[in-house]
N, C-alpha and C. Protein backbone atom coordinates (compact mmCIF):
# COMPACT_ATOMS: atom_id res chain seq x y z
N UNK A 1 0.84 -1.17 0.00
CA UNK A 1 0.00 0.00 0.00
C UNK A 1 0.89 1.24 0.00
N UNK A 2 0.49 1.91 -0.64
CA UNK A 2 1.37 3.53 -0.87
C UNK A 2 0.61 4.40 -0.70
N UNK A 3 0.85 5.35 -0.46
CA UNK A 3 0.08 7.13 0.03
C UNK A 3 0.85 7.81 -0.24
N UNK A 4 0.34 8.53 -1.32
CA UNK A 4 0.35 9.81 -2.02
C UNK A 4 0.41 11.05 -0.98
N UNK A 5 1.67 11.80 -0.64
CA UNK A 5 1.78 12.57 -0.22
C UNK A 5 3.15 13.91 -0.26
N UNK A 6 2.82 14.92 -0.07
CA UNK A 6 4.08 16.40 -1.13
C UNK A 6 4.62 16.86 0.24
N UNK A 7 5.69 16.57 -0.06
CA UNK A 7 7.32 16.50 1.11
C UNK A 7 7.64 17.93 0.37
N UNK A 8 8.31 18.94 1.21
CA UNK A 8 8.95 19.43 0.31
C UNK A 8 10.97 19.50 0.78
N UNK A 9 11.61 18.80 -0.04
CA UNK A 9 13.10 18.96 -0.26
C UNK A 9 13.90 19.98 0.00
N UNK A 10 15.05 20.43 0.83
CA UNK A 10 15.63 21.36 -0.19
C UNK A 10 16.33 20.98 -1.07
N UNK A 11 16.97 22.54 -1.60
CA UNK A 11 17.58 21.88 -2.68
C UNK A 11 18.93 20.88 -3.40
N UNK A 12 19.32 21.13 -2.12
CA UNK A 12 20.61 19.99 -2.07
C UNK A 12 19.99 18.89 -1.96
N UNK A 13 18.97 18.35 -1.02
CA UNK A 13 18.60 17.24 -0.70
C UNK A 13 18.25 16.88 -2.09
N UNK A 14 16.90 17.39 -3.22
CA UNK A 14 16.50 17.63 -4.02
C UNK A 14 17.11 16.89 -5.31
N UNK A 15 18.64 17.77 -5.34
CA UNK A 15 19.35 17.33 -6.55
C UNK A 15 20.37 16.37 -6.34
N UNK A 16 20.67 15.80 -4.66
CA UNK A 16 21.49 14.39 -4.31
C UNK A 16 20.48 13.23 -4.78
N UNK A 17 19.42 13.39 -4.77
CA UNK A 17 17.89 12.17 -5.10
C UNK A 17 18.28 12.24 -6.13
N UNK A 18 17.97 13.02 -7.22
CA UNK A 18 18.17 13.02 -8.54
C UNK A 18 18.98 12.20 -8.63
N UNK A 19 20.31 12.76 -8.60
CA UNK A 19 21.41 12.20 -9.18
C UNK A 19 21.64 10.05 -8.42
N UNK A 20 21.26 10.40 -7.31
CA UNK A 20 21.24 8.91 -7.10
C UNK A 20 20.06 8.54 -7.96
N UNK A 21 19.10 8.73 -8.63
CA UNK A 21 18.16 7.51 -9.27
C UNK A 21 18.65 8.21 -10.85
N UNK A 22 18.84 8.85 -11.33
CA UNK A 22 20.33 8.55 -12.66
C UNK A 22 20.94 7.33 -12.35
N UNK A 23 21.65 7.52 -11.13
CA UNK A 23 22.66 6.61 -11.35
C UNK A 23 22.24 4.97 -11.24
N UNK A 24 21.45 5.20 -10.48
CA UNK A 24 20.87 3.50 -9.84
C UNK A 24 19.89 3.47 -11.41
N UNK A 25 19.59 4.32 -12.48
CA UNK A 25 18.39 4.15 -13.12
C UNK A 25 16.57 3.63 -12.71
N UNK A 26 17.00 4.46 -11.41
CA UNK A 26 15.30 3.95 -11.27
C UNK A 26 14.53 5.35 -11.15
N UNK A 27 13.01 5.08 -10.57
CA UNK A 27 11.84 6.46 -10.31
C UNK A 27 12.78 7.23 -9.55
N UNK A 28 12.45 8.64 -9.28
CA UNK A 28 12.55 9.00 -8.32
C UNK A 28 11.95 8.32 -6.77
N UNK A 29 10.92 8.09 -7.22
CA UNK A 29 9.59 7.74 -6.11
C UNK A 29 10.61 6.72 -5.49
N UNK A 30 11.08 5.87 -6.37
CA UNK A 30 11.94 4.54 -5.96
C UNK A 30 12.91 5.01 -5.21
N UNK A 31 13.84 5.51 -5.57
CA UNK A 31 14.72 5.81 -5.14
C UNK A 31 14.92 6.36 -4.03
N UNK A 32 14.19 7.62 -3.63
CA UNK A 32 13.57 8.15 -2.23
C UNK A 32 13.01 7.12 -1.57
N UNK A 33 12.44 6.41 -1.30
CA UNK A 33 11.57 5.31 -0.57
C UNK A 33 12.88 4.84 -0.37
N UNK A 34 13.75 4.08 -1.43
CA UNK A 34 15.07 3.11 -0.51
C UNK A 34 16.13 3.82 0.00
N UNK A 35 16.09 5.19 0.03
CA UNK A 35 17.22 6.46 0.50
C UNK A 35 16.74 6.20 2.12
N UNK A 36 15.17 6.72 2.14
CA UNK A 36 14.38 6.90 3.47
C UNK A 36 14.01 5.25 4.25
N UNK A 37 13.97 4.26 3.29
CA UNK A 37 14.29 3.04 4.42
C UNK A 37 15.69 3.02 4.82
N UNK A 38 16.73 3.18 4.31
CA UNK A 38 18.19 2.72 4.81
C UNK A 38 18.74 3.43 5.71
N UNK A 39 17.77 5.20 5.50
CA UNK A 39 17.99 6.09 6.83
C UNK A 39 17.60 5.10 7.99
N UNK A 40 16.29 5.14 7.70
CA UNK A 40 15.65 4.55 9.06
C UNK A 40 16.02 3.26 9.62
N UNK A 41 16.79 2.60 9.05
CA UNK A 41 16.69 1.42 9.48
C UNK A 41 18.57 1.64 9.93
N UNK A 42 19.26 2.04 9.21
CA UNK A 42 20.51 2.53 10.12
C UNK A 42 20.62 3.21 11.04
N UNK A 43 19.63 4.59 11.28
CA UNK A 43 19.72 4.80 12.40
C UNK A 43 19.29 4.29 13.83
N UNK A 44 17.90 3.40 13.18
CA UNK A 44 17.64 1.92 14.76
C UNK A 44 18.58 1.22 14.88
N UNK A 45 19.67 0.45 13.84
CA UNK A 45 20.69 -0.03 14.39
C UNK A 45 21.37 0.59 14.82
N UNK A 46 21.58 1.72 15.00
CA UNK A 46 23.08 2.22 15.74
C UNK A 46 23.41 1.81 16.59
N UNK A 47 24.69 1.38 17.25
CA UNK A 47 25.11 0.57 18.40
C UNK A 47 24.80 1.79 19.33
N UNK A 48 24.05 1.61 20.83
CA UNK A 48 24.23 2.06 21.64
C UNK A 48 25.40 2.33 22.63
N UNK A 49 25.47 3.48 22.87
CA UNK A 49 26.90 4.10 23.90
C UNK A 49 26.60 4.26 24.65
N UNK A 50 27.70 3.61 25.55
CA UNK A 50 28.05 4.15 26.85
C UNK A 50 27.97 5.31 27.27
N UNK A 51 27.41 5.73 28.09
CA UNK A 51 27.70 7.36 28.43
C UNK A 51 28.98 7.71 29.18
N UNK A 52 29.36 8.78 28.49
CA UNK A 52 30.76 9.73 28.78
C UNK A 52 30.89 9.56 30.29
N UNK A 53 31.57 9.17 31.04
CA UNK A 53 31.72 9.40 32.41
C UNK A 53 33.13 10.15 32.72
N UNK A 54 33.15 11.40 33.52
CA UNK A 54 34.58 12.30 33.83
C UNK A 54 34.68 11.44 35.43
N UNK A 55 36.01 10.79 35.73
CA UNK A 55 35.91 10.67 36.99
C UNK A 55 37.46 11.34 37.26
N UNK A 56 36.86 12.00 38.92
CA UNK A 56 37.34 12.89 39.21
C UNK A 56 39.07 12.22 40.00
N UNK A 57 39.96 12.64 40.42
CA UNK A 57 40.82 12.13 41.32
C UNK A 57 41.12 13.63 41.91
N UNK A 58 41.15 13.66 43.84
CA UNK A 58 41.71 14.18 44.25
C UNK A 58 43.49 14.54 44.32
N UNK A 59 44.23 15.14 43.81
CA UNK A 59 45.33 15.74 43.48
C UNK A 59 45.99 16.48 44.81
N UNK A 60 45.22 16.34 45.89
CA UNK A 60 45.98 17.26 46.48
C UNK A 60 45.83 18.70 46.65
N UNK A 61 46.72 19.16 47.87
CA UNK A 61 46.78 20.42 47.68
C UNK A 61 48.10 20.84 47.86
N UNK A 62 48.58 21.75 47.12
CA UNK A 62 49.84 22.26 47.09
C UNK A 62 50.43 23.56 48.33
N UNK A 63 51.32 23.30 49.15
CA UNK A 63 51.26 24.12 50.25
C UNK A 63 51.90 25.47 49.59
N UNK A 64 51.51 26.44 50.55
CA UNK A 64 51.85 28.00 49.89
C UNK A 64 50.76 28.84 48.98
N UNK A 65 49.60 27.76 48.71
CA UNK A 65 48.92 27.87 47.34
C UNK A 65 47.42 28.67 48.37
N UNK A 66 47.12 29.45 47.93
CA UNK A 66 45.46 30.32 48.43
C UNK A 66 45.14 29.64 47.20
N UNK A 67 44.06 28.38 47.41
CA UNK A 67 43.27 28.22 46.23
C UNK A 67 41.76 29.33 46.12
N UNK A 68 41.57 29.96 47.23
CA UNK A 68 40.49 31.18 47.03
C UNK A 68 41.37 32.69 46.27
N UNK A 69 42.47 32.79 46.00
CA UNK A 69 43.23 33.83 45.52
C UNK A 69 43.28 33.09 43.79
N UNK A 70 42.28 33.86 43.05
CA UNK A 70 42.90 33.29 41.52
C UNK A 70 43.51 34.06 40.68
N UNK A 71 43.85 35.23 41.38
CA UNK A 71 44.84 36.36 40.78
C UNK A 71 46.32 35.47 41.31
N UNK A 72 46.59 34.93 42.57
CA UNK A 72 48.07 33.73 42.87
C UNK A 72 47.82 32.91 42.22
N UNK A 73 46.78 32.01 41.88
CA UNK A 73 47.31 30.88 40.88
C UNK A 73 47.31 31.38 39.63
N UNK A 74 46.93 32.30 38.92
CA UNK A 74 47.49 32.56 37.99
C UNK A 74 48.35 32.79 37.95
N UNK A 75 49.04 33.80 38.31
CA UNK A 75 50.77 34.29 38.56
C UNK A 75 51.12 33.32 38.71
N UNK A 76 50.96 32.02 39.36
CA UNK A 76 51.72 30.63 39.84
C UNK A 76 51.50 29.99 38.20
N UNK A 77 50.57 29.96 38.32
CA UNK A 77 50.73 28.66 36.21
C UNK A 77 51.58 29.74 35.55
N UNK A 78 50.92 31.05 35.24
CA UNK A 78 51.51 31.46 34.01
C UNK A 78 52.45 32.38 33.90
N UNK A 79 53.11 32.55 35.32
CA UNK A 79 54.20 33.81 35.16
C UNK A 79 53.36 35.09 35.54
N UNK A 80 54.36 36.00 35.88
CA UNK A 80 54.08 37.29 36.27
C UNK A 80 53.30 38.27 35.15
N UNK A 81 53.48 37.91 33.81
CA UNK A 81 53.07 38.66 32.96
C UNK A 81 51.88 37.59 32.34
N UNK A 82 50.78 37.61 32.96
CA UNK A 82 49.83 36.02 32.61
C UNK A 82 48.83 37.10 32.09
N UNK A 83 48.81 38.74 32.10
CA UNK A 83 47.38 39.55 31.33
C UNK A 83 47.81 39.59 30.16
């Protein structure tokens, strides 16, 4: 069963269809229909990911260091001339 219905393209999208059903020699109609199954059906397979996890490690603290002073740790990373 098929249903008749007006998508509208742009125009890149538009003239990549084209040129794939030139090349494959089929409808347009055809050609769009197996463009839009192989979307859909590659993007349900996509392997699912892991989610990104940052884990943290305590480092310490460095003595001498005001970590509430960030005008001293700058001067401390980047030198006296750090503006």
């Amino acid at each position: 069963m098929s249903i008749r219905t007006t998508v509208t393209l742009d125009e890149d999208v538009l003239e990549r269809v084209k040129a794939e059903s030139r090349n494959r020699g089929a409808s347009f109609r055809d050609t769009l229909n197996d463009l839009l199954r192989l979307a859909l059906v590659t993007q349900s397979e996509a392997p699912a990911r892991k989610p990104f996890k940052v884990r943290g490690h305590h480092m310490g603290l460095r003595p001498g260091l005001s970590y509430d002073n960030i005008e001293e740790l700058l001067e401390y990373a980047e030198g006296a001339d750090h503006r």
